[in-house]
Protein backbone atom coordinates (compact mmCIF):
# COMPACT_ATOMS: atom_id res chain seq x y z
CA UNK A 1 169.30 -49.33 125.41
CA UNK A 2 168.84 -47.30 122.32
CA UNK A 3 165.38 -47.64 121.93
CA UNK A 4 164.48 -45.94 125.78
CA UNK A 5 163.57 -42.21 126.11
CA UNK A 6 166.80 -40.31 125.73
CA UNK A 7 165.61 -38.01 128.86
CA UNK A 8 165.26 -40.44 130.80
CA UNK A 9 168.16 -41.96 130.16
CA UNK A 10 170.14 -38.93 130.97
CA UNK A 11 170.16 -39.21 134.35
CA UNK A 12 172.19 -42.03 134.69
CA UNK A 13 172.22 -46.12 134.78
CA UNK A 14 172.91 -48.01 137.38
CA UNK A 15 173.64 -52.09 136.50
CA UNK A 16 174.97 -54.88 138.70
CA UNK A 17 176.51 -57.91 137.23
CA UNK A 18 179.28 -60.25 137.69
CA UNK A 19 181.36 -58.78 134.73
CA UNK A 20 179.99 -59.85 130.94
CA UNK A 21 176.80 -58.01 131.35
CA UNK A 22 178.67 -54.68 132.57
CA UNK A 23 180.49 -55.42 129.63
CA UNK A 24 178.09 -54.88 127.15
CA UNK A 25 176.49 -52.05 129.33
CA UNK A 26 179.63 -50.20 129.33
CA UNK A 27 179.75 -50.66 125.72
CA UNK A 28 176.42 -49.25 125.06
CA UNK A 29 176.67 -46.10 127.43
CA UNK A 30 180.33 -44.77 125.87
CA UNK A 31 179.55 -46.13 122.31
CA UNK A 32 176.16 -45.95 122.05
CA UNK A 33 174.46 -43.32 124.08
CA UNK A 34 177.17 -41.40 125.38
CA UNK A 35 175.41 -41.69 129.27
CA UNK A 36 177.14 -42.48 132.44
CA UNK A 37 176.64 -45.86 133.71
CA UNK A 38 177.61 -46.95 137.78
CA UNK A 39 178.19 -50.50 137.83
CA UNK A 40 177.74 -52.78 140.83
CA UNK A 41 179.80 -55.81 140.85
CA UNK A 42 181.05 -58.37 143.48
CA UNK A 43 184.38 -57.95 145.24
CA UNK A 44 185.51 -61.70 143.54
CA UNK A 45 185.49 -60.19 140.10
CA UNK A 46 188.95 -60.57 138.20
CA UNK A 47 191.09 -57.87 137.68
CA UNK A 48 190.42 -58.77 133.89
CA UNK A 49 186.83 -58.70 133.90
CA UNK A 50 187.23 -55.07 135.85
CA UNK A 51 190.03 -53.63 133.02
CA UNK A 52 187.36 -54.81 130.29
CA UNK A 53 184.49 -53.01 131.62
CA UNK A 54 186.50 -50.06 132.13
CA UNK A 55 188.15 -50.54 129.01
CA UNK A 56 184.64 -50.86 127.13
CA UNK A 57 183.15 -47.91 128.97
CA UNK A 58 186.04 -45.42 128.91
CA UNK A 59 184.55 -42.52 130.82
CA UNK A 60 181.13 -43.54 130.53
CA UNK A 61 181.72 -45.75 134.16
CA UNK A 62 181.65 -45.75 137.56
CA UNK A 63 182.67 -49.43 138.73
CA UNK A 64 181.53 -50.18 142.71
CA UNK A 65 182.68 -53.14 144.02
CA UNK A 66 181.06 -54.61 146.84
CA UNK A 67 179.68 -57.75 148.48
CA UNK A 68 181.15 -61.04 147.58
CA UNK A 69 177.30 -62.37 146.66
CA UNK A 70 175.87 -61.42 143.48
CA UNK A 71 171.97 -61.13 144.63
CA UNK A 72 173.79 -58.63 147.68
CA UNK A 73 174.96 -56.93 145.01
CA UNK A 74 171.85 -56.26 142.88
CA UNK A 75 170.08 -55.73 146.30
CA UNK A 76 172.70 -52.38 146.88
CA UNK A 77 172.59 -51.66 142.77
CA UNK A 78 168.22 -51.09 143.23
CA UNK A 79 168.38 -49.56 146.87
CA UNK A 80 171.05 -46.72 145.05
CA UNK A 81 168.55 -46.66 141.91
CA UNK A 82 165.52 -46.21 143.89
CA UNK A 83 167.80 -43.23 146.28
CA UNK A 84 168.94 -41.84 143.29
CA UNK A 85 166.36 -42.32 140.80
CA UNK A 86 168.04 -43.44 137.92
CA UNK A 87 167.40 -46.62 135.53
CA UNK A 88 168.24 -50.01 136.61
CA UNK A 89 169.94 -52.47 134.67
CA UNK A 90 169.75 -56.51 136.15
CA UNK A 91 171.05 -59.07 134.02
CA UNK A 92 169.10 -58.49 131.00
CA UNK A 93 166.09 -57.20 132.54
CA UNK A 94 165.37 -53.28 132.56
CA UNK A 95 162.99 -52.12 135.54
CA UNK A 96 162.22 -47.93 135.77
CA UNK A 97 161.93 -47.15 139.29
């Protein structure tokens, strides 16, 4: 995540994931890159998956949780990306929209 345009960047990441990958995302954006980061993830998550992510992104996060299917999930994360044209994290794929 370090090596994209700053700028860009600035306006905000959106990521869905069932919990390890928003791990490492919420990592990046408080330790990092100091950006704010909305994560997508399904309604089955653990309660200790959820306290890591927020533990690992601090401030830096915005956790949704919706859907209990992972690909409805990813569907909401772009359709929120694409409305309000920020950067979209999927798994470890990164797709500007």
């Amino acid at each position: 995540m370090k090596s994209f345009y700053h700028i860009e960047l600035k306006k905000g990441i959106i990521c869905s994931s069932a919990g390890n990958h928003a791990q490492g995302v919420a990592y990046s954006c408080n330790i990092l890159i100091k950006i704010t980061v909305t994560i997508y993830m399904t309604r089955t998550n653990t309660q200790q998956k959820i306290e890591r992510v927020k533990m690992f992104g601090k401030e830096y996060i915005e956790i949704i949780l919706i859907g209990y299917i992972f690909d409805a999930v990813s569907c909401e994360a772009m359709k929120n990306c694409k409305k309000m044209k920020k950067f979209l994290f999927i798994l470890l794929m990164m797709l500007k929209l």
